[in-house]
C-alpha atoms as a PDB file:
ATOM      1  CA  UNK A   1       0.903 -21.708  -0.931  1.00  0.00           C
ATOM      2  CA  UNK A   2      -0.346 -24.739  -2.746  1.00  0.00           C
ATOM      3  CA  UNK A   3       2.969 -25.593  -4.366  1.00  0.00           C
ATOM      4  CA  UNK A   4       4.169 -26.571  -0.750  1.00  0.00           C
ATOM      5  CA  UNK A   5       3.621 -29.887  -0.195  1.00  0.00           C
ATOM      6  CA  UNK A   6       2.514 -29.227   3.534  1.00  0.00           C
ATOM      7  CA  UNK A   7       0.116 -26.550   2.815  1.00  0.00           C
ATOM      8  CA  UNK A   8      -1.383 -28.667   0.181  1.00  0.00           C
ATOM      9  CA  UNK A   9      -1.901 -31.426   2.803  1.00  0.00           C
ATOM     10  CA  UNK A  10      -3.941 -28.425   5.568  1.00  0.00           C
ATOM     11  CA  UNK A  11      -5.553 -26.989   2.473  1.00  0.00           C
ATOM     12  CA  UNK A  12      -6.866 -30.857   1.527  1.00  0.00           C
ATOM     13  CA  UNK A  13      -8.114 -31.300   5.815  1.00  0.00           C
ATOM     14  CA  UNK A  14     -10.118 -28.507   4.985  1.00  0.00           C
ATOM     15  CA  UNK A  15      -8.341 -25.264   6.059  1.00  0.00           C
ATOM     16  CA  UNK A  16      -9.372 -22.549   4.111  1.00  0.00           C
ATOM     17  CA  UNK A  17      -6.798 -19.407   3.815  1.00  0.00           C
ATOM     18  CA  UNK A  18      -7.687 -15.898   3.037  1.00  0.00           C
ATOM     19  CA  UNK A  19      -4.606 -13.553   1.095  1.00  0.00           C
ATOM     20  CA  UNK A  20      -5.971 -10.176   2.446  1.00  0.00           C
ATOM     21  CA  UNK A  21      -4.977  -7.021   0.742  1.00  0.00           C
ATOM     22  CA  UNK A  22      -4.439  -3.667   2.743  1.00  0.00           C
ATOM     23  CA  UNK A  23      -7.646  -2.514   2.074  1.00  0.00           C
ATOM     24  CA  UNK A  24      -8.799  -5.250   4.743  1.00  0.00           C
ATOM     25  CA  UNK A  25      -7.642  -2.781   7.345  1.00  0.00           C
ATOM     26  CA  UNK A  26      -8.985   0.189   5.385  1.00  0.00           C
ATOM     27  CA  UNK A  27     -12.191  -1.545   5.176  1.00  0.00           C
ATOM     28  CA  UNK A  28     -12.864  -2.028   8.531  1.00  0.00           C
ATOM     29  CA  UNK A  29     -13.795   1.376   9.050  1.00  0.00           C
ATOM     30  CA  UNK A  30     -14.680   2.158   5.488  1.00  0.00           C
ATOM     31  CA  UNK A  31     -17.466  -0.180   5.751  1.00  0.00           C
ATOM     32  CA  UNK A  32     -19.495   0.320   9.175  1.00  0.00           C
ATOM     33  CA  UNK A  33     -21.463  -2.598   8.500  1.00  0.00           C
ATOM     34  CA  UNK A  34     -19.388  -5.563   7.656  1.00  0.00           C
ATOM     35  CA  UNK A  35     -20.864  -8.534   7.805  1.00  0.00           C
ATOM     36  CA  UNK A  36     -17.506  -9.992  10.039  1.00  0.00           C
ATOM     37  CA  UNK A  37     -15.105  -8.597  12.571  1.00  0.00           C
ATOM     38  CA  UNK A  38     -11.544  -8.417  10.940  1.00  0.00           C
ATOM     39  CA  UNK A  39     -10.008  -8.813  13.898  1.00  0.00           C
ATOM     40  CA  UNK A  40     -12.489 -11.315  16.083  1.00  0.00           C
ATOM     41  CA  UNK A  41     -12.944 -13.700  13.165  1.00  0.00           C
ATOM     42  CA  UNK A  42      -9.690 -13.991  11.505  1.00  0.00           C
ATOM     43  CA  UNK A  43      -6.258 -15.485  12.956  1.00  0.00           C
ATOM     44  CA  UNK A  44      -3.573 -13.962  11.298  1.00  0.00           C
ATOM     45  CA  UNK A  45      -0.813 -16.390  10.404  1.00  0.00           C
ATOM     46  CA  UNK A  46       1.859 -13.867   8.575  1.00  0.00           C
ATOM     47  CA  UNK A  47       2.169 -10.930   6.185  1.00  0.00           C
ATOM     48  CA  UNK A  48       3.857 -11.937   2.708  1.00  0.00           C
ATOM     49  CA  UNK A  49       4.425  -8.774   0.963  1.00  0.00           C
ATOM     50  CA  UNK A  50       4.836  -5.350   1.190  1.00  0.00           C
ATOM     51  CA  UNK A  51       5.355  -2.704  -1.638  1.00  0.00           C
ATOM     52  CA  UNK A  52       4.953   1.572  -1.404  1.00  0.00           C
ATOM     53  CA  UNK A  53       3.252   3.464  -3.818  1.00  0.00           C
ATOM     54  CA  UNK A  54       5.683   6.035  -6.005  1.00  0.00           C
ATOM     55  CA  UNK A  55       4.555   9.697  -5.820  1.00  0.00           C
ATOM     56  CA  UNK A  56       4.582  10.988  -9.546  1.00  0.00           C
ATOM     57  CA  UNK A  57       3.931  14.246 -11.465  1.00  0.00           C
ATOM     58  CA  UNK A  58       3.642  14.891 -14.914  1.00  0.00           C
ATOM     59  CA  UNK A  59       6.554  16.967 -16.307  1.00  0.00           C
ATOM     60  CA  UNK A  60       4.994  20.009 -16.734  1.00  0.00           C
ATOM     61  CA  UNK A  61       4.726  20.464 -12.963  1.00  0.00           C
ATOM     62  CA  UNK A  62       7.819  22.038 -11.798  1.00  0.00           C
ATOM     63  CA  UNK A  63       9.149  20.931  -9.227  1.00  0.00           C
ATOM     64  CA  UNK A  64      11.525  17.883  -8.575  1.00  0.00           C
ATOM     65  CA  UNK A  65      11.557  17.113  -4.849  1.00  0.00           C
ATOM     66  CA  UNK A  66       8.973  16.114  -2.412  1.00  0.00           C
ATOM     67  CA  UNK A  67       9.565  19.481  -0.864  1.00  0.00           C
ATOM     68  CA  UNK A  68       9.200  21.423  -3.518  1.00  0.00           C
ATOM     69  CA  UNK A  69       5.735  19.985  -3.860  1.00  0.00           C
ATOM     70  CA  UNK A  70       5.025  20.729  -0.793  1.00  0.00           C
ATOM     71  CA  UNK A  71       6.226  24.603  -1.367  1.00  0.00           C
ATOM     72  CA  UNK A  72       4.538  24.660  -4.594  1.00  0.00           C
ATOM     73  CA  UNK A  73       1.426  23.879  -3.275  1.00  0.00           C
ATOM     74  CA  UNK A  74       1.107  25.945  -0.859  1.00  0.00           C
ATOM     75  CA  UNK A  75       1.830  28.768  -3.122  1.00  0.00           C
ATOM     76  CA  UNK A  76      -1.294  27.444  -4.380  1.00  0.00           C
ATOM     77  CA  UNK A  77      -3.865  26.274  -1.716  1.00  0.00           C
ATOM     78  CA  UNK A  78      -6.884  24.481  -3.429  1.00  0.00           C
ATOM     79  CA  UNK A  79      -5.395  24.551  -7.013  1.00  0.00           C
ATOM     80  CA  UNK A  80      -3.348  21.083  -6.907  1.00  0.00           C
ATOM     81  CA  UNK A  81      -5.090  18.085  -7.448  1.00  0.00           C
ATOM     82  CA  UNK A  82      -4.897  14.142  -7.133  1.00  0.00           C
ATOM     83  CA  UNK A  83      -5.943  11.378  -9.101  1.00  0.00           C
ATOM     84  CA  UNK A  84      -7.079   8.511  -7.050  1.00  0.00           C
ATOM     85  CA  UNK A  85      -7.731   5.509  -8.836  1.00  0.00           C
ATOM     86  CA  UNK A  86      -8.964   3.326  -5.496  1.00  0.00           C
ATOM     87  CA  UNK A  87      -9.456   4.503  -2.212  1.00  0.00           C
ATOM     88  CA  UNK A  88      -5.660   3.357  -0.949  1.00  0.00           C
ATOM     89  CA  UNK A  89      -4.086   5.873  -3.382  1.00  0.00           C
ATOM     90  CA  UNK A  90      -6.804   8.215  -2.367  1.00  0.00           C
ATOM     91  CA  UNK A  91      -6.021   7.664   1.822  1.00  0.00           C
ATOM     92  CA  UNK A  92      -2.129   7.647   0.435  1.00  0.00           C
ATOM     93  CA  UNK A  93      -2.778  11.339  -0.747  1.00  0.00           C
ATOM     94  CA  UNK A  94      -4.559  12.245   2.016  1.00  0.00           C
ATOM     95  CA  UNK A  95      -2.222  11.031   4.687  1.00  0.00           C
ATOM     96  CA  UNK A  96       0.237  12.989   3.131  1.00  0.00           C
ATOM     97  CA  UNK A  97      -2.057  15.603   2.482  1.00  0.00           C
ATOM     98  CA  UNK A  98      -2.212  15.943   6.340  1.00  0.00           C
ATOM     99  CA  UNK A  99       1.031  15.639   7.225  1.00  0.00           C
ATOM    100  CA  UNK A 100       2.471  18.386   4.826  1.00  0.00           C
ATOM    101  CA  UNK A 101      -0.070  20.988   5.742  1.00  0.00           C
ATOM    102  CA  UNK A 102      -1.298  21.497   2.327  1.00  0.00           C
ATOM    103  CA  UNK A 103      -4.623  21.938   0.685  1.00  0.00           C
ATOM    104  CA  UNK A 104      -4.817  19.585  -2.433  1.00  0.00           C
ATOM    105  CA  UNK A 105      -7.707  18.224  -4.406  1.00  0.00           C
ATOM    106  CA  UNK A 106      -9.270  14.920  -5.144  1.00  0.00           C
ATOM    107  CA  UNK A 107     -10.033  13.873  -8.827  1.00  0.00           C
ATOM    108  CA  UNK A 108     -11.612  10.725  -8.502  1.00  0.00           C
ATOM    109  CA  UNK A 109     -11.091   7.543 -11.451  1.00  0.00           C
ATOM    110  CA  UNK A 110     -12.599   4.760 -11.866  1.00  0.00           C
ATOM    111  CA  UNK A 111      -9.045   2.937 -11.869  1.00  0.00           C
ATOM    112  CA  UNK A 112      -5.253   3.917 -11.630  1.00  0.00           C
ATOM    113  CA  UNK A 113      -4.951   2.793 -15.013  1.00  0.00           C
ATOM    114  CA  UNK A 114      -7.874   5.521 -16.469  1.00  0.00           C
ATOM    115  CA  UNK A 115      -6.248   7.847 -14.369  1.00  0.00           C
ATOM    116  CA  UNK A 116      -2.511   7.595 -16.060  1.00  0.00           C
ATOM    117  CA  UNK A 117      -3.892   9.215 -19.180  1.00  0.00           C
ATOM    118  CA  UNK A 118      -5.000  12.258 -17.067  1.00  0.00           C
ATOM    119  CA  UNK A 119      -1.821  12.414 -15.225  1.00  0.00           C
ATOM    120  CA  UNK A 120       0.383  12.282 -18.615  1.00  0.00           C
ATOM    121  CA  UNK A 121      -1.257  15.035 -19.895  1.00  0.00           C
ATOM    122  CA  UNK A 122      -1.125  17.485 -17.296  1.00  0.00           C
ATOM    123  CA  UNK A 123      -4.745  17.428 -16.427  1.00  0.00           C
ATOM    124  CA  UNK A 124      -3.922  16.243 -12.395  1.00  0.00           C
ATOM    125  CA  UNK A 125      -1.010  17.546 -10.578  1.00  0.00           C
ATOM    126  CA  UNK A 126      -0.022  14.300  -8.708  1.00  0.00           C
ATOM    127  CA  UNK A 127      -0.550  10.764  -8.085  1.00  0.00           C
ATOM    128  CA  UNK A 128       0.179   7.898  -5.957  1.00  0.00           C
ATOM    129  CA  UNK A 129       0.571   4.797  -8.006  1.00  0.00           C
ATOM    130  CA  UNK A 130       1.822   1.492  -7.779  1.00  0.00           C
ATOM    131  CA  UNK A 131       5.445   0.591  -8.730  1.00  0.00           C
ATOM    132  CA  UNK A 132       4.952  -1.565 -11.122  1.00  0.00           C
ATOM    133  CA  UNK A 133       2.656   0.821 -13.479  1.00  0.00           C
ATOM    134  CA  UNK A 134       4.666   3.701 -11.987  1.00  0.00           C
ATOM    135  CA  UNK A 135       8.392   3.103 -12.881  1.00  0.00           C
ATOM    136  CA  UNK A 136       8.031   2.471 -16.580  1.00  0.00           C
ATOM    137  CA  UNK A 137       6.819   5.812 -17.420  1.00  0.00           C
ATOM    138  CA  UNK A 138       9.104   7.471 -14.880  1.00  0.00           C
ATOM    139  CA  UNK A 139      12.007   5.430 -16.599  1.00  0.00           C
ATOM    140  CA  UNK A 140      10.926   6.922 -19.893  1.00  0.00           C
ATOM    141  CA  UNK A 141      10.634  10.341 -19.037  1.00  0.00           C
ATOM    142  CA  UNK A 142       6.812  10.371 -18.804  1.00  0.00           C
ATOM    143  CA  UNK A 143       6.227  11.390 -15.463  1.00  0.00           C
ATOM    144  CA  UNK A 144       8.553  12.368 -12.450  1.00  0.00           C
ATOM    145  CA  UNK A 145       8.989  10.468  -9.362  1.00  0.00           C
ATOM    146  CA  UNK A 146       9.424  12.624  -6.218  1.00  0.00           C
ATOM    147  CA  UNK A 147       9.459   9.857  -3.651  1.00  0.00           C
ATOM    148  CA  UNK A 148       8.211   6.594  -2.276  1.00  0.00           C
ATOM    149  CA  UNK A 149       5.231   6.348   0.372  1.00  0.00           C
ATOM    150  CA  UNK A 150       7.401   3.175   2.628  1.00  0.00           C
ATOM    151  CA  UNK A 151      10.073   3.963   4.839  1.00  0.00           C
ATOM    152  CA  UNK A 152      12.547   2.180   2.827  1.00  0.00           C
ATOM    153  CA  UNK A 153      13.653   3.588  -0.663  1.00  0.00           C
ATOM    154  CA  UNK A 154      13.092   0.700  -3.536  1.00  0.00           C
ATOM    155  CA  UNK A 155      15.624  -1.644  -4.675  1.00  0.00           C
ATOM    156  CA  UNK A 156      14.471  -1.318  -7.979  1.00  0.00           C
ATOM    157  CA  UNK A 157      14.496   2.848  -7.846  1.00  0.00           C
ATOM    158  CA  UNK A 158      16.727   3.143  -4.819  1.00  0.00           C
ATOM    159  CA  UNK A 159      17.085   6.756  -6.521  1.00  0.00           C
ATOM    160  CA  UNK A 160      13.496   7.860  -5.408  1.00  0.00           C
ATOM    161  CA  UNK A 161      13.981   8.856  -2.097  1.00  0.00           C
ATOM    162  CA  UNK A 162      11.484   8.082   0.758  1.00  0.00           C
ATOM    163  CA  UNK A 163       9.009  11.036   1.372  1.00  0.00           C
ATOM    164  CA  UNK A 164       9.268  10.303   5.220  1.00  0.00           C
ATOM    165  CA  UNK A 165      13.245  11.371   4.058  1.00  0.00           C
ATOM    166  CA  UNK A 166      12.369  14.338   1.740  1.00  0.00           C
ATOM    167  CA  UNK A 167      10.749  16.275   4.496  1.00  0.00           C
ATOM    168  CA  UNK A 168       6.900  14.060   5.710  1.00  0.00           C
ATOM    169  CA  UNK A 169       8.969  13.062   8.768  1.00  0.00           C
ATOM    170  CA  UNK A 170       7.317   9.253   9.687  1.00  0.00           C
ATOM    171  CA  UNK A 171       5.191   9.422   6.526  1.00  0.00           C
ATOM    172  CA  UNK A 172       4.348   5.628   5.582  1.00  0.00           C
ATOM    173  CA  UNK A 173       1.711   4.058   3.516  1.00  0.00           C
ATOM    174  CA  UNK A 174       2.265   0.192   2.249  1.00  0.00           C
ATOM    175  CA  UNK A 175       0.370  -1.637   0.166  1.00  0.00           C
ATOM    176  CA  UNK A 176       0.665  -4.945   1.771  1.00  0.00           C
ATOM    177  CA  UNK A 177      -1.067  -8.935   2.109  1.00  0.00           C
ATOM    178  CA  UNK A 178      -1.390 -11.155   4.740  1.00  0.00           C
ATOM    179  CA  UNK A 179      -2.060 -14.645   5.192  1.00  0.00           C
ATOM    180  CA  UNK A 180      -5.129 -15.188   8.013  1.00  0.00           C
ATOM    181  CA  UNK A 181      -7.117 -18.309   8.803  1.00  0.00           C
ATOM    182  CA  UNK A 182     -11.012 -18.980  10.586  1.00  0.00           C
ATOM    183  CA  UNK A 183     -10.601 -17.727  14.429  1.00  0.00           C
ATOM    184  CA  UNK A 184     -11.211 -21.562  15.171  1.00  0.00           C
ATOM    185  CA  UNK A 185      -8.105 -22.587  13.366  1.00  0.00           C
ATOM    186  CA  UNK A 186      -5.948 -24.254  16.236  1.00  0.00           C
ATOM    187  CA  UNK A 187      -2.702 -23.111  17.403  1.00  0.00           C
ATOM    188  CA  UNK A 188      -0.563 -25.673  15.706  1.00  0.00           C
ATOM    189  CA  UNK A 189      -1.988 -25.616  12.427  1.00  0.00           C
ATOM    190  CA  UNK A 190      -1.048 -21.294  12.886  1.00  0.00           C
ATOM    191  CA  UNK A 191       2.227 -22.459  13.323  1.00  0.00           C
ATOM    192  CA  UNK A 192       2.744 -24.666  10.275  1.00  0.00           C
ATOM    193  CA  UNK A 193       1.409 -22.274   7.920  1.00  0.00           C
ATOM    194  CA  UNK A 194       3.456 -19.603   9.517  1.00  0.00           C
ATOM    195  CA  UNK A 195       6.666 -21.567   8.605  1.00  0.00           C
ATOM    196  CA  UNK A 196       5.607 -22.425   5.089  1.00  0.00           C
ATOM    197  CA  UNK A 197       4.725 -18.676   4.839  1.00  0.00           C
ATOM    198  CA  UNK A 198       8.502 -17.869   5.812  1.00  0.00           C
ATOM    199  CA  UNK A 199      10.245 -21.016   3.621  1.00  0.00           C
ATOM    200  CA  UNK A 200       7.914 -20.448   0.543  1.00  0.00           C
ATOM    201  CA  UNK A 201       8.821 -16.328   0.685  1.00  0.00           C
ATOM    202  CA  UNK A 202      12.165 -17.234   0.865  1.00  0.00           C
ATOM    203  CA  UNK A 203      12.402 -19.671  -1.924  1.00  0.00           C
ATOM    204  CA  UNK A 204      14.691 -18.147  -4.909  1.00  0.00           C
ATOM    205  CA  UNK A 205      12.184 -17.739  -7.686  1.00  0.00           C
ATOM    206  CA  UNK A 206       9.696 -15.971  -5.447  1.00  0.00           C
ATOM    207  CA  UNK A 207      12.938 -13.908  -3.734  1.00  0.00           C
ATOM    208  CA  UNK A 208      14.252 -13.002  -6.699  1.00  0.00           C
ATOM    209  CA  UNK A 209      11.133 -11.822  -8.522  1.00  0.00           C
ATOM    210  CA  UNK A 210       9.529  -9.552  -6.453  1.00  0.00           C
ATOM    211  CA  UNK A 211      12.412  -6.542  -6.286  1.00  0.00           C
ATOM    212  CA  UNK A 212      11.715  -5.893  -9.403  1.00  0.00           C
ATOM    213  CA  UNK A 213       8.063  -5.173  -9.550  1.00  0.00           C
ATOM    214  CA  UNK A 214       9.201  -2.558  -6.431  1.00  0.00           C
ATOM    215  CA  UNK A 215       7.569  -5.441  -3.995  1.00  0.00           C
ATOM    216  CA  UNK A 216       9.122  -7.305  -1.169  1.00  0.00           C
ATOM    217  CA  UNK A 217       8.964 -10.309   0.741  1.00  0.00           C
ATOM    218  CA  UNK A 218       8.029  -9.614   4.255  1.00  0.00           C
ATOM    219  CA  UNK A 219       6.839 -12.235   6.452  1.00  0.00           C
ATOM    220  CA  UNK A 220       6.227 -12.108  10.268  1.00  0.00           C
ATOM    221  CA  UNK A 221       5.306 -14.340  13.537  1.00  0.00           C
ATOM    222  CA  UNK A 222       1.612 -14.539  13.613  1.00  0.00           C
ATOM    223  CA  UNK A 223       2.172 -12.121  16.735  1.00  0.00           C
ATOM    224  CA  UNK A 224       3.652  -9.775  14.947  1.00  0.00           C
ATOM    225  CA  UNK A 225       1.221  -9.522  11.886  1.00  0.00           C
ATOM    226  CA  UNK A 226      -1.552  -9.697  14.749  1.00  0.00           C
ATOM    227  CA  UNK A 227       0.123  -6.603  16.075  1.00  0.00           C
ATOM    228  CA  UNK A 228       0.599  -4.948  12.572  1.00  0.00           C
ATOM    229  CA  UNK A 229      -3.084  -5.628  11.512  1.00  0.00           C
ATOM    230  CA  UNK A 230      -4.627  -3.995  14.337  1.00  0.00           C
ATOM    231  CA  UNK A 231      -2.168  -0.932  14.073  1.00  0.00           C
ATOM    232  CA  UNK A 232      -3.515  -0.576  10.669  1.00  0.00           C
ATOM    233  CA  UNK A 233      -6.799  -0.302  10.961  1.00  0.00           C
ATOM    234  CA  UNK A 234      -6.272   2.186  13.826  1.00  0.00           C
ATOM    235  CA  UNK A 235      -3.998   4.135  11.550  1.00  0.00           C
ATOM    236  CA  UNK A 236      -6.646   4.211   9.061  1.00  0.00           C
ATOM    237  CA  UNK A 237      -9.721   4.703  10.954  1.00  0.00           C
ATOM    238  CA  UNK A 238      -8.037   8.230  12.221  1.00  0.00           C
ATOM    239  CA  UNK A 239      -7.546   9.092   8.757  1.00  0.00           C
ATOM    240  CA  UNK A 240     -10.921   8.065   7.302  1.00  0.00           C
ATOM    241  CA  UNK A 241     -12.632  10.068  10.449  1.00  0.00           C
ATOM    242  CA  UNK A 242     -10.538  12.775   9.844  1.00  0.00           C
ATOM    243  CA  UNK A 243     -11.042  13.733   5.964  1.00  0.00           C
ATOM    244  CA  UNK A 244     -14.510  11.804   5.187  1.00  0.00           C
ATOM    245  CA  UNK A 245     -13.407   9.246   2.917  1.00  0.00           C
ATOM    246  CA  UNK A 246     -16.024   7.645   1.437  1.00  0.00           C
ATOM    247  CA  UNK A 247     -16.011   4.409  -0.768  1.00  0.00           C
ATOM    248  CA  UNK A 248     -15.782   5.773  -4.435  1.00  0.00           C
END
């Protein structure tokens, strides 16, 4: 946002933004005792991007469809297992966990990247990882990719189907940002950075950059990501009540 020459000028009066990750949402429930209300101190001025997480299995699991999985692991309640490198791939698992009617099992890392050795050799059944560390080693034949958690398919991988497609009917999980502001932040000054939200997203060498890293532009009316923020951390709440997640 500071390469636009209006947001550099609110930035310089004094406006300071916050990029929020999904885990804002998550974390509003996550954490009990924030020290700030995500919804009552924050204006939301748009969302910026939004990119799935791939669903991958090393080879020697055999099955190559979403509902296979699903069959597979039923065959075998409690033996599957997860790795979750961070607690969105961990609430991506369990979400679908849920929804599928299975009975999988998590195997905690300290990061999606320890967890990739585990996953290559066969020592965790499945994963939800992010695209971009995700479609090399699918592209190589390292691991399999039996769908994406959005409700669009990639445009990088639009072979991966969507698991909401492959049988998870309304399955979604994004990893997404969003732009937000103080509460106090007027109305007009909302407005402005809303618009240099949209214009900046839309500017060729962001446009054409993102597709590739499986990641898309996506901006909103403040409304709309006002809307879409409070969904989320209604969504999530359910979940995290539902399975005990805890912060790993």
């Amino acid at each position: 946002m500071e390469g636009v020459c209006g947001s550099r000028i609110l930035l310089a009066q004094g406006y300071t933004l916050l990029l929020a990750p999904a885990s804002y949402a998550i974390n509003a429930s996550l954490y009990p005792k924030l020290s700030f209300d995500p919804i009552k101190d924050f204006s939301p001025i748009s969302l910026v991007s939004s990119s799935p997480f791939i669903l991958v299995v090393p080879t020697s699991v055999p099955v190559s469809s979403v509902q296979e999985l699903i069959a597979f692991a039923k065959s075998k309640p409690g033996r599957l297992n997860y790795a979750s490198g961070g607690t969105s791939g961990q609430l991506a698992a369990e979400l679908f966990r849920s929804m599928a009617g299975i009975s999988i099992v998590n195997v905690p890392c300290k990061s999606s990247a320890m967890a990739i050795p585990d996953l290559l050799g066969g020592r965790v059944s499945m994963m939800f990882s992010a695209p971009p560390a995700a479609l090399p080693l699918v592209n190589t034949g390292r691991r399999r990719a039996l769908g994406v958690s959005g409700l669009k398919r990639l445009i990088a991988a639009p072979e991966i189907p969507t698991i909401s497609e492959s049988g998870v009917a309304g399955y979604e999980v994004d990893s997404w940002s969003g732009l937000l502001a103080p509460a106090a932040t007027p109305k007009k000054i909302i407005s402005k950075l809303n618009a240099e939200v949209s214009n900046t997203m839309k500017l060729p060498d962001v446009r054409d950059r993102l597709p590739p890293l499986g990641v898309e532009a996506k901006t909103t009316t403040a409304e709309q990501f006002a809307t879409y923020l409070e969904a989320e951390i209604t969504k999530w709440a359910k979940i995290i009540r539902e399975t005990g997640v805890r912060p790993e």
